[in-house]
N, C-alpha and C. Protein backbone atom coordinates (compact mmCIF):
# COMPACT_ATOMS: atom_id res chain seq x y z
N UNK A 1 -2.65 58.32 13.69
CA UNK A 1 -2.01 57.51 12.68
C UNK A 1 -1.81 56.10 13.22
N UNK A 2 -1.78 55.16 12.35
CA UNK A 2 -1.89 53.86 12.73
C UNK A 2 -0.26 53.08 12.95
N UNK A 3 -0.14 52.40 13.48
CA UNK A 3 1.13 51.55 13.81
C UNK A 3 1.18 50.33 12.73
N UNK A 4 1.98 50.99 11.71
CA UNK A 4 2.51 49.79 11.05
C UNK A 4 3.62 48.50 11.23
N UNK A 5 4.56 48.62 12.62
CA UNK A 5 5.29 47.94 12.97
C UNK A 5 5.38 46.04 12.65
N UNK A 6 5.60 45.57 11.98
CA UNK A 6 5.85 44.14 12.81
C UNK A 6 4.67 43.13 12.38
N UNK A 7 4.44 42.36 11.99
CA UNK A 7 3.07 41.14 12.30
C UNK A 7 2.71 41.12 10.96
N UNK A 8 1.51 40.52 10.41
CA UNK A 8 0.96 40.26 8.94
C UNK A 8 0.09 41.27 9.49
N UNK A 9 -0.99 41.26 8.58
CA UNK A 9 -2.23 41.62 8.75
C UNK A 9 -2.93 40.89 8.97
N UNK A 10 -3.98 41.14 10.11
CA UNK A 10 -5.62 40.58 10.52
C UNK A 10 -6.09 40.00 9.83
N UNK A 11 -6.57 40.67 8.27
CA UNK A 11 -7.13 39.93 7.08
C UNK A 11 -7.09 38.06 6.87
N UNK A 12 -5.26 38.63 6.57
CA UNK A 12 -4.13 37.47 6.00
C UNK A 12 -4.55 36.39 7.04
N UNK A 13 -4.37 35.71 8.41
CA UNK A 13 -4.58 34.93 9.03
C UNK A 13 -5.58 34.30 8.58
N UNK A 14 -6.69 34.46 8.59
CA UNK A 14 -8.00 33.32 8.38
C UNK A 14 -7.97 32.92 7.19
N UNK A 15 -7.25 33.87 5.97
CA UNK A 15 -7.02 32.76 4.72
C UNK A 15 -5.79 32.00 4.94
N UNK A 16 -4.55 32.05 5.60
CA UNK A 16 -3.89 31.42 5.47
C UNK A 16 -4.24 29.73 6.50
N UNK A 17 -4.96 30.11 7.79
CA UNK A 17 -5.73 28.96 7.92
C UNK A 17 -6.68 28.04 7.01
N UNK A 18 -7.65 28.54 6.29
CA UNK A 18 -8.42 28.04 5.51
C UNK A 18 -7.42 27.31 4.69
N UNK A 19 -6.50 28.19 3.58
CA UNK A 19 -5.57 27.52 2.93
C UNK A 19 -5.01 26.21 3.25
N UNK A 20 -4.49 26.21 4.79
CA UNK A 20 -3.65 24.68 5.50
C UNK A 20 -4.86 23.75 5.53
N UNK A 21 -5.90 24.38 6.15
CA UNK A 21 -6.70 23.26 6.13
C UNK A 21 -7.34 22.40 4.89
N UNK A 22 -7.48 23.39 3.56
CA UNK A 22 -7.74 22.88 2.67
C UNK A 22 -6.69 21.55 1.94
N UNK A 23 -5.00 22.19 2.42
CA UNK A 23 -4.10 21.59 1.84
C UNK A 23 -3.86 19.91 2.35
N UNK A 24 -4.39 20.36 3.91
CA UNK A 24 -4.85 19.09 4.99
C UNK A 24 -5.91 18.34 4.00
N UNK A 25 -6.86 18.46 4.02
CA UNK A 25 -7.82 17.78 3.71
C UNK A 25 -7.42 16.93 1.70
N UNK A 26 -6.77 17.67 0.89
CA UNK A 26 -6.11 17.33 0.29
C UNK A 26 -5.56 16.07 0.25
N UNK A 27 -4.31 15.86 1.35
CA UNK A 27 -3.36 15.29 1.75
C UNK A 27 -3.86 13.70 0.75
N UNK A 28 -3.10 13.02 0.52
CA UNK A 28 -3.66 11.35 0.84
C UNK A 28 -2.58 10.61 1.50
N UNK A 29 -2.55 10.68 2.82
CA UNK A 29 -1.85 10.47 4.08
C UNK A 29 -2.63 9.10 3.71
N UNK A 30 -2.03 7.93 4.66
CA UNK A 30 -2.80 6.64 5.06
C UNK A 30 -4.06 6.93 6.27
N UNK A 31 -5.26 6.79 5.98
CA UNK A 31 -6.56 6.48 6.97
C UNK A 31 -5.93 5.24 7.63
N UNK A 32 -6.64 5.43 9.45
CA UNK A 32 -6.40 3.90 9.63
C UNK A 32 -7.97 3.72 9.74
N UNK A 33 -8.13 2.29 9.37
CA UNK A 33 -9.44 2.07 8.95
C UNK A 33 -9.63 0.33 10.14
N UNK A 34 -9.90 0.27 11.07
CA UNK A 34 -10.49 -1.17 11.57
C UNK A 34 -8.58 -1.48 11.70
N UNK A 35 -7.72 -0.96 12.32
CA UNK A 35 -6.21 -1.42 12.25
C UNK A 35 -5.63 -1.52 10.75
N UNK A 36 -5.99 -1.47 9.52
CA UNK A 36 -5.64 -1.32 8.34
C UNK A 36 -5.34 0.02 8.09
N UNK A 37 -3.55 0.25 7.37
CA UNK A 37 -3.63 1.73 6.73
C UNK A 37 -3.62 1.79 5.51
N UNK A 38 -4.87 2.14 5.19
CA UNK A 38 -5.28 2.32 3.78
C UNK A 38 -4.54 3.48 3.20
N UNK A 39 -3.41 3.65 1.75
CA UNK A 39 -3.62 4.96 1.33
C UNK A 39 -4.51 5.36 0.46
N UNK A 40 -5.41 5.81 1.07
CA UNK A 40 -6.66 6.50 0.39
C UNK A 40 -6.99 7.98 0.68
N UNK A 41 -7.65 8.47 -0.38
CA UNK A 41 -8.16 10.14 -0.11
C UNK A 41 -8.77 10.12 1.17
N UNK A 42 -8.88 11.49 1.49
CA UNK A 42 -10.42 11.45 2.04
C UNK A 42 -11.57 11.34 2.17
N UNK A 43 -12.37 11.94 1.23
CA UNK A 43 -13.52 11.66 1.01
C UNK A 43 -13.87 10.57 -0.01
N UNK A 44 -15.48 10.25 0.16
CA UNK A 44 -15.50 9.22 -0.08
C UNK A 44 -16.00 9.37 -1.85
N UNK A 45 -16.33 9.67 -2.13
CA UNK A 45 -16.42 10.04 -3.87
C UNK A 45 -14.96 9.77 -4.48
N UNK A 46 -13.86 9.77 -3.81
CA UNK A 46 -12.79 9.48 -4.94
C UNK A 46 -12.53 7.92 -4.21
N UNK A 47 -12.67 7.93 -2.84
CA UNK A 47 -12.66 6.32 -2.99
C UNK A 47 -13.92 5.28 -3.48
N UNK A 48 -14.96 6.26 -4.29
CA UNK A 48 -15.74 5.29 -5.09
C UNK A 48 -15.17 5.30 -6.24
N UNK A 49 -14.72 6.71 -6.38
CA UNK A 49 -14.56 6.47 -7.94
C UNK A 49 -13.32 5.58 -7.89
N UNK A 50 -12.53 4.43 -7.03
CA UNK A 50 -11.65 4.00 -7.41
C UNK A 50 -12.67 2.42 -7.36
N UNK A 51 -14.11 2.46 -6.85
CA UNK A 51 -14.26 1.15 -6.75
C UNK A 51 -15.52 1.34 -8.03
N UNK A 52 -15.55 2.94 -8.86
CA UNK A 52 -16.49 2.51 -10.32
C UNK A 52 -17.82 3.41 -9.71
N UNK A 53 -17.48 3.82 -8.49
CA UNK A 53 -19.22 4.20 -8.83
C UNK A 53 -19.70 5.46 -7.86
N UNK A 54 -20.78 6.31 -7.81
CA UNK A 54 -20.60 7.03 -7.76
C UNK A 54 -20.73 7.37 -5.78
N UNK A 55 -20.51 8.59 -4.98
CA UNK A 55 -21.35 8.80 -3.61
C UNK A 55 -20.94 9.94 -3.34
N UNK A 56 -21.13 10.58 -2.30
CA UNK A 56 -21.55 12.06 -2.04
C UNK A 56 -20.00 12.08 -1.28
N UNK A 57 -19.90 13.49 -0.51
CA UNK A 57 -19.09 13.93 -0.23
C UNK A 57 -18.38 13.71 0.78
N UNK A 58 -19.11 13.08 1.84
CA UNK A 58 -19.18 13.05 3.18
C UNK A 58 -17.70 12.47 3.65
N UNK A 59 -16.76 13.10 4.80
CA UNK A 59 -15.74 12.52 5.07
C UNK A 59 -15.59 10.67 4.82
N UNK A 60 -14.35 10.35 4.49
CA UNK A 60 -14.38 8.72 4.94
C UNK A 60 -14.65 8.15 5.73
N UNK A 61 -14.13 8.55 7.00
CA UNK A 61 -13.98 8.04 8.01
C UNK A 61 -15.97 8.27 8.18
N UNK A 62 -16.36 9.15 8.26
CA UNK A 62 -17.73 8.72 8.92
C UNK A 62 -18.75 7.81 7.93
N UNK A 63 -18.28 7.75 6.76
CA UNK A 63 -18.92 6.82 5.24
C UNK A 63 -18.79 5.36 5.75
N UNK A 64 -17.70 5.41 6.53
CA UNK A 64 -17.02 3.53 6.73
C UNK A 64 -17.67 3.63 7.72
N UNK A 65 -17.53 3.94 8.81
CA UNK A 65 -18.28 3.61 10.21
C UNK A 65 -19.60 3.39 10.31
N UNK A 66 -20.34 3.76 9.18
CA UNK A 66 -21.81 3.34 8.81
C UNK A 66 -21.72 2.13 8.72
N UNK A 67 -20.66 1.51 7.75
CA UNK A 67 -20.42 0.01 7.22
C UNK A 67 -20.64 -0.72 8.04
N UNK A 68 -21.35 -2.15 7.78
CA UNK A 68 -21.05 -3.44 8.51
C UNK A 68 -20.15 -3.98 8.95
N UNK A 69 -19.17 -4.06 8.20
CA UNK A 69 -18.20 -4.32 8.00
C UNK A 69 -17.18 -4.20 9.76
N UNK A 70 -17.86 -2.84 10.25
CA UNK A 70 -17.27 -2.32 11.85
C UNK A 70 -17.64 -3.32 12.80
N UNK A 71 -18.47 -3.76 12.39
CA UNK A 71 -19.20 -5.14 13.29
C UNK A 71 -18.47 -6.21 13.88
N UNK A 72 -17.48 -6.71 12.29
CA UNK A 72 -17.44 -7.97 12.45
C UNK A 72 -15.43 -7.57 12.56
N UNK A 73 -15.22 -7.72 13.84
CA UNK A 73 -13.71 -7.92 13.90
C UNK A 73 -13.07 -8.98 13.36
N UNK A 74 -13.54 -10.01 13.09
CA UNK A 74 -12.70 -11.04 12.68
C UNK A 74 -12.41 -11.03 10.99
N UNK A 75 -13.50 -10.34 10.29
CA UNK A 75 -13.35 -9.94 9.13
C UNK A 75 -11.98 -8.58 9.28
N UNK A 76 -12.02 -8.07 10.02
CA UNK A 76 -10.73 -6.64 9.91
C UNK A 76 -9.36 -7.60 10.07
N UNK A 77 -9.67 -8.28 11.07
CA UNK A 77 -8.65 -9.11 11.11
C UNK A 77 -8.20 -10.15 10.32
N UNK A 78 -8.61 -10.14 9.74
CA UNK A 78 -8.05 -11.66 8.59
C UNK A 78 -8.23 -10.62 7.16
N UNK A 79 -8.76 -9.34 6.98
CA UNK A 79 -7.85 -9.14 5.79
C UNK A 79 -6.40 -7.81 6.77
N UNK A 80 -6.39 -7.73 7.39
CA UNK A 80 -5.20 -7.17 8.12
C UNK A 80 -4.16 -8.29 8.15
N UNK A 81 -4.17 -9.31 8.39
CA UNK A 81 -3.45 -10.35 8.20
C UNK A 81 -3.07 -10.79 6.87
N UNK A 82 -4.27 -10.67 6.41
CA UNK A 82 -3.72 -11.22 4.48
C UNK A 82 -2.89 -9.63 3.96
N UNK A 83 -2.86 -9.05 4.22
CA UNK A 83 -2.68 -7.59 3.74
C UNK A 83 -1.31 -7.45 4.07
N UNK A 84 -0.86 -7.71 5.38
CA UNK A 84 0.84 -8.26 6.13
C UNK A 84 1.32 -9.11 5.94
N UNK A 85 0.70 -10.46 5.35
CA UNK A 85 1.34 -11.23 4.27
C UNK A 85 1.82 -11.22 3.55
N UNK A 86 1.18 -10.58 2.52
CA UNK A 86 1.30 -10.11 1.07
C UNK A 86 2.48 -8.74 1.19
N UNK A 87 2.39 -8.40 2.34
CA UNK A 87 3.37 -7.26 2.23
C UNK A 87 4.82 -8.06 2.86
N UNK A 88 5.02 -8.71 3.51
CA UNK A 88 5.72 -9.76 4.18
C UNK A 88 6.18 -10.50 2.79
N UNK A 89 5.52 -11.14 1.90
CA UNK A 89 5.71 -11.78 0.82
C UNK A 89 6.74 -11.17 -0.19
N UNK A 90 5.91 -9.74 -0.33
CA UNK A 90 6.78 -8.78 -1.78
C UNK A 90 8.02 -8.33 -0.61
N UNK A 91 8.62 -8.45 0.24
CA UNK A 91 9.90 -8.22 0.82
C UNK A 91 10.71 -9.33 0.89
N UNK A 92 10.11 -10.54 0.92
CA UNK A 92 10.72 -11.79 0.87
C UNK A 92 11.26 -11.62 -0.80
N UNK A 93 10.30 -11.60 -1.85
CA UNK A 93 10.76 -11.31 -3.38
C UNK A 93 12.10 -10.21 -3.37
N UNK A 94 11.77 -9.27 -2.87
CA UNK A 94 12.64 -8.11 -3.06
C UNK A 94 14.55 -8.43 -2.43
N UNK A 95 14.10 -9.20 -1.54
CA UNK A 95 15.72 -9.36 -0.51
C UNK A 95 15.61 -10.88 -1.41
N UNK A 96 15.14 -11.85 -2.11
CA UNK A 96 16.13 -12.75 -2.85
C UNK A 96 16.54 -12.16 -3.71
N UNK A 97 15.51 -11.22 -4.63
CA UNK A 97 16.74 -10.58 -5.44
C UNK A 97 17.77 -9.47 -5.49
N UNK A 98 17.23 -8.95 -4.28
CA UNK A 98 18.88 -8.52 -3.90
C UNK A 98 19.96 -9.31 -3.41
N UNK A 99 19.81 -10.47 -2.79
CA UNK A 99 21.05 -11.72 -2.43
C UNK A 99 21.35 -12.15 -3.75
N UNK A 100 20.50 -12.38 -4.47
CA UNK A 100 20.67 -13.19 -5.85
C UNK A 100 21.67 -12.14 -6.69
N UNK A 101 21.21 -10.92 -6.95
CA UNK A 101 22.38 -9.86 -7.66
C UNK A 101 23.34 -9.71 -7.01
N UNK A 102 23.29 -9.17 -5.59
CA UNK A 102 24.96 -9.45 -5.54
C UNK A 102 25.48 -10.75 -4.95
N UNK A 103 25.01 -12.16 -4.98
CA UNK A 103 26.14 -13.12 -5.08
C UNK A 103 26.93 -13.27 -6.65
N UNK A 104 25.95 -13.17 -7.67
CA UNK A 104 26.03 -13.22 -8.70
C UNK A 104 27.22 -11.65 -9.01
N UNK A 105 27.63 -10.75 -8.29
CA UNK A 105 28.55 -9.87 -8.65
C UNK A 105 29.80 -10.12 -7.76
N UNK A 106 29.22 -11.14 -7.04
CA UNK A 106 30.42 -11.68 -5.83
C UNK A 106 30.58 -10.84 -4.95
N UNK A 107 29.71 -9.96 -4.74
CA UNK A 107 29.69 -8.96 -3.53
C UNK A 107 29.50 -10.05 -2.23
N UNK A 108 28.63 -11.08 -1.90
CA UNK A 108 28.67 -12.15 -1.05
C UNK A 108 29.33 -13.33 -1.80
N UNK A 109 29.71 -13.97 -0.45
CA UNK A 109 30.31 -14.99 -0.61
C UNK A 109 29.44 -16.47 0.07
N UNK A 110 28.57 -17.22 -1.37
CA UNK A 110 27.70 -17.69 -1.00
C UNK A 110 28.16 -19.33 -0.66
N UNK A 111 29.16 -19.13 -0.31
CA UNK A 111 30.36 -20.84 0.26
C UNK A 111 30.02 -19.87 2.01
N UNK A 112 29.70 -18.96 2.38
CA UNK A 112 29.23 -18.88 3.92
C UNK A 112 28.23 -19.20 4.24
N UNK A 113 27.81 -20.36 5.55
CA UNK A 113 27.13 -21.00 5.83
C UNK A 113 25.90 -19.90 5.99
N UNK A 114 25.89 -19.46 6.44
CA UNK A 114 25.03 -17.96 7.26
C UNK A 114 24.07 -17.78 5.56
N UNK A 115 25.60 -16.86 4.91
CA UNK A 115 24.04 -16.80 3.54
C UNK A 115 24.06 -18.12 2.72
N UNK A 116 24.56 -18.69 2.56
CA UNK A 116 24.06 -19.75 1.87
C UNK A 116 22.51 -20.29 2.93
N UNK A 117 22.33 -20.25 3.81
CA UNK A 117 21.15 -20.21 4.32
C UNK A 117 20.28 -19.64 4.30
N UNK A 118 20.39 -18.24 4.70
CA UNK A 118 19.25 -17.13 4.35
C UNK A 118 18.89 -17.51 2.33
N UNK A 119 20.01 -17.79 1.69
CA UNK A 119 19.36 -17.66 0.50
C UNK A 119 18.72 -18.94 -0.19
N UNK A 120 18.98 -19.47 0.68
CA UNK A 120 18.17 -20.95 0.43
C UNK A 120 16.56 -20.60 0.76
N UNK A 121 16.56 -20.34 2.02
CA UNK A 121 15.67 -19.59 2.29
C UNK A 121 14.64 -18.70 2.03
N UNK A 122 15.08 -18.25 1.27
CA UNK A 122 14.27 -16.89 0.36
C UNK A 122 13.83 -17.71 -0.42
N UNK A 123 14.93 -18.69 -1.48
CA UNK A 123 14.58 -19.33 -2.76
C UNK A 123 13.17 -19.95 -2.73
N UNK A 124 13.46 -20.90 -1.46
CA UNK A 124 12.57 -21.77 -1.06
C UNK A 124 11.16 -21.12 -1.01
N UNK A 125 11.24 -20.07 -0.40
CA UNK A 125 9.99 -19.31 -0.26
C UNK A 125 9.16 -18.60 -1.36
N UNK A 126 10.16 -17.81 -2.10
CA UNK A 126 9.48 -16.82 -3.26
C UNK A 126 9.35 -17.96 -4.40
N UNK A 127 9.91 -19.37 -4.28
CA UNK A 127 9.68 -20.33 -5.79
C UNK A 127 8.33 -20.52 -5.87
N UNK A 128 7.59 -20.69 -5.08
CA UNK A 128 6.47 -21.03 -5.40
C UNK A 128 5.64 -20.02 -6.53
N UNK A 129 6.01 -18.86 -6.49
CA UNK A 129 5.28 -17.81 -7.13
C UNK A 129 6.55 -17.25 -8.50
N UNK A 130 7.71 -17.63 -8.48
CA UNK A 130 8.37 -16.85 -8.97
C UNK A 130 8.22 -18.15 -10.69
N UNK A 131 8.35 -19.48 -9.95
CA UNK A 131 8.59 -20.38 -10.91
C UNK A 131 7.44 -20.59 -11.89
N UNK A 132 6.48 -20.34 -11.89
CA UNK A 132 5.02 -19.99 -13.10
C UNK A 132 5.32 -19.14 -13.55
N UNK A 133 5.59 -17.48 -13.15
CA UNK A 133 5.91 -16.65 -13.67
C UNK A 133 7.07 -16.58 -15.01
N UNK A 134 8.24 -17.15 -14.38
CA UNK A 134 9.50 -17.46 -15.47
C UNK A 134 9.21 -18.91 -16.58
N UNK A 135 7.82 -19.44 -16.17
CA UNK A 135 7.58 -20.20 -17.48
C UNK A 135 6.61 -19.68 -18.51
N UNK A 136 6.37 -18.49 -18.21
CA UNK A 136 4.71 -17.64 -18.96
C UNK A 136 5.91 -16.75 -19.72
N UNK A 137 6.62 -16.32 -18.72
CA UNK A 137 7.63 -15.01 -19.70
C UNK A 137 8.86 -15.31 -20.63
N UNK A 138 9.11 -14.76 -22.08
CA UNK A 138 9.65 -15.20 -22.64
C UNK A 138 10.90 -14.91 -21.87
N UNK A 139 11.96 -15.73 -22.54
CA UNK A 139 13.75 -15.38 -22.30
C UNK A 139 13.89 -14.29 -22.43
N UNK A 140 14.70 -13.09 -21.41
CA UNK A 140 15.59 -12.11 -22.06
C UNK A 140 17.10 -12.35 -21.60
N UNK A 141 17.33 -13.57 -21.59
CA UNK A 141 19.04 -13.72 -21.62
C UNK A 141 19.23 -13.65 -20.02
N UNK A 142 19.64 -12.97 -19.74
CA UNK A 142 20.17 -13.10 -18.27
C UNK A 142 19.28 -12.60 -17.24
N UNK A 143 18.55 -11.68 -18.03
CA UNK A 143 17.94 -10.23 -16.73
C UNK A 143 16.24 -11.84 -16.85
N UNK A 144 16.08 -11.42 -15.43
CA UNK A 144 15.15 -12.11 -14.54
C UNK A 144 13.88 -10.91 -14.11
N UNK A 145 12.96 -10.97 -15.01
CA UNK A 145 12.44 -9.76 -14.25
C UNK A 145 10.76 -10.56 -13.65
N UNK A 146 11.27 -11.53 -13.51
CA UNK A 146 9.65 -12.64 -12.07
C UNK A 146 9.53 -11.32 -11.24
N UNK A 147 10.39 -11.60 -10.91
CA UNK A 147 10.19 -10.42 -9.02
C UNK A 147 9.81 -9.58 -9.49
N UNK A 148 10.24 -8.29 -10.91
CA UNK A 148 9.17 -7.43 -10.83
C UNK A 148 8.03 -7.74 -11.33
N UNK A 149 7.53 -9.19 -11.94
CA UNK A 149 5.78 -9.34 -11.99
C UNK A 149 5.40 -9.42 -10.78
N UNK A 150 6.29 -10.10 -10.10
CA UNK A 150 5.34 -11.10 -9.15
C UNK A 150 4.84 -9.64 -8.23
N UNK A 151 5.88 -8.72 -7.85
CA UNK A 151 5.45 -7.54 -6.77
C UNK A 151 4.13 -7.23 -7.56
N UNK A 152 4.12 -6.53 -9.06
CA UNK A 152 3.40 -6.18 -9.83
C UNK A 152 1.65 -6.72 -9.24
N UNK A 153 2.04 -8.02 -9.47
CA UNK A 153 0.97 -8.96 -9.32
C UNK A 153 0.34 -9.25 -7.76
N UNK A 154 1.11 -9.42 -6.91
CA UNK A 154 0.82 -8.93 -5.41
C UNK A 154 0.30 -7.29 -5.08
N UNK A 155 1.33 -6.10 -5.79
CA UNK A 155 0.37 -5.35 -5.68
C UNK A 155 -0.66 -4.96 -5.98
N UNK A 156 -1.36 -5.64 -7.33
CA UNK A 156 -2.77 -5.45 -7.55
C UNK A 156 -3.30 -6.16 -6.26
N UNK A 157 -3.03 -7.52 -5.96
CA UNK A 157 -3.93 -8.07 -4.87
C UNK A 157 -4.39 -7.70 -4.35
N UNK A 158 -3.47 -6.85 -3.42
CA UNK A 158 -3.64 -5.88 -2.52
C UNK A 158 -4.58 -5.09 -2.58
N UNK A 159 -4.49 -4.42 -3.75
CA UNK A 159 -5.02 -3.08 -3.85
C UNK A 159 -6.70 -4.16 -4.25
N UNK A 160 -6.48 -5.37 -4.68
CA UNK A 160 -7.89 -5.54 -5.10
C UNK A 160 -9.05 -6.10 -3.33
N UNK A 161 -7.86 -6.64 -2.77
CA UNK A 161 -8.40 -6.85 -1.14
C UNK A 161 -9.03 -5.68 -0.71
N UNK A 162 -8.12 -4.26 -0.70
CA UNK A 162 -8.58 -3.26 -0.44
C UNK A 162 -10.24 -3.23 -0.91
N UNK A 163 -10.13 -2.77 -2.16
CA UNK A 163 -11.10 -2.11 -2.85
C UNK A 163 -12.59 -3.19 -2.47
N UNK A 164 -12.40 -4.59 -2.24
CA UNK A 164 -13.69 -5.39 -2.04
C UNK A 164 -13.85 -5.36 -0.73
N UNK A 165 -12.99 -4.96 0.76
CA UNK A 165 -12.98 -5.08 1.75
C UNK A 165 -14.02 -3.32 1.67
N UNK A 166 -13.44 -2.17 1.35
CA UNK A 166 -13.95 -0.98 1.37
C UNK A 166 -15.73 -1.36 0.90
N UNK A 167 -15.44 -1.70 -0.52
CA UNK A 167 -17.16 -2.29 -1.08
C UNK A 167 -18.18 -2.95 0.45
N UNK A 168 -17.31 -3.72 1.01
CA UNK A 168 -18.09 -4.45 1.80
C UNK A 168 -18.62 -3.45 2.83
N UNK A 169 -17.64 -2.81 3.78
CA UNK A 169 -17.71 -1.80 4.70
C UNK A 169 -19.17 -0.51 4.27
N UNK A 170 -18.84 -0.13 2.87
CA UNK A 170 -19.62 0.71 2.48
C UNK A 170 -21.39 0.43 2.07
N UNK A 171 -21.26 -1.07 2.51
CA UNK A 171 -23.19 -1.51 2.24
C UNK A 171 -22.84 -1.99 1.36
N UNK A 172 -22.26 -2.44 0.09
CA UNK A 172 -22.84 -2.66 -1.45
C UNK A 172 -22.50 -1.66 -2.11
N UNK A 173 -21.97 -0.63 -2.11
CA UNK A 173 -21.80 0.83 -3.06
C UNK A 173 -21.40 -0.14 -4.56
C-alpha cells in the first residue's frame, strides 16, 4: 500500500511551475532597455501593436538588440535624458499645485521666506507650459485644471518618445 502522508502530488508540481512562469511572462513589469525603463509587455507583437503594425513573437529583449539603435549610445542617452526631464517636469507641475492648494487653504504660510521661495520657484518654472494652456481652456471659476493637461500632454510625449525611439531600435517596423 502506498504512503499517502504529507506533500502535493508529483503530477501537480510541473503545472504549477509552468503556471508561474506563464504568469511571469505575462507580467508588464518595466524592461530596462539601453538604461531606459520602459513599461512595456514582453513580447514584441504587443509592443508593435502599440506602434500600428504587425511582428512575430520573439521575446523583446532579443527583437531590440537586433536594433541599431544598440549602436549608438549617445542616441540612448539623450532620449534617457529627455525622458528624466519630462518626468522631472510633470513633478515640478504636480508640487506647484500642491503648494498652490494648500496656500490657498492656508495650510502654508506663504509670508515664509523658505516657501514663498520654493513657490516662486515652481511658478517660475511650470509658467512656461501652464500659461498657453489656461488661455486655450475655457473658465471654470476657480478650479485650475492646466496641470492636469499639461501632465496629460507630457504624458503622451513620453509615451510618443518611447514609441519612435522603440520604431528606431526595431529597423523601421
Amino acid at each position: 500500500m502506498e504512503n499517502k502522508n504529507g506533500g502535493a502530488e508529483g503530477n501537480r508540481t510541473p503545472d504549477l511551475v509552468i503556471a508561474n512562469d506563464a504568469l511571469y511572462q505575462l507580467s508588464y513589469s518595466p524592461i530596462p532597455v539601453a538604461g531606459l525603463m520602459l513599461g512595456l509587455p514582453f513580447c514584441v507583437k504587443h509592443a508593435a501593436a502599440l506602434l500600428g503594425c504587425m511582428a512575430d513573437w520573439r521575446p523583446l529583449g532579443s527583437a531590440l538588440l537586433q536594433g541599431k539603435a544598440f549602436m549608438d549610445p549617445v542616441l540612448n542617452t539623450v532620449v534617457w535624458l529627455v525622458q528624466k526631464v519630462i518626468s522631472l517636469y510633470i513633478w515640478a507641475i504636480i508640487l506647484a499645485a500642491l503648494f498652490s492648494m494648500l496656500a490657498s487653504f492656508g495650510v502654508i504660510d506663504t509670508r515664509n521666506r523658505m516657501v514663498w521661495t520654493v513657490m516662486d520657484f515652481l511658478e517660475r518654472v511650470t509658467r512656461p507650459i501652464l500659461n498657453p494652456i489656461r488661455r486655450v481652456i475655457p473658465y471654470l471659476g476657480n478650479i485650475d485644471i492646466s496641470p492636469l493637461i499639461a501632465i496629460l500632454l507630457l504624458e503622451g510625449l513620453q509615451r510618443l518618445i518611447t514609441m519612435v525611439y522603440l520604431r528606431a531600435m526595431m529597423g523601421g517596423y
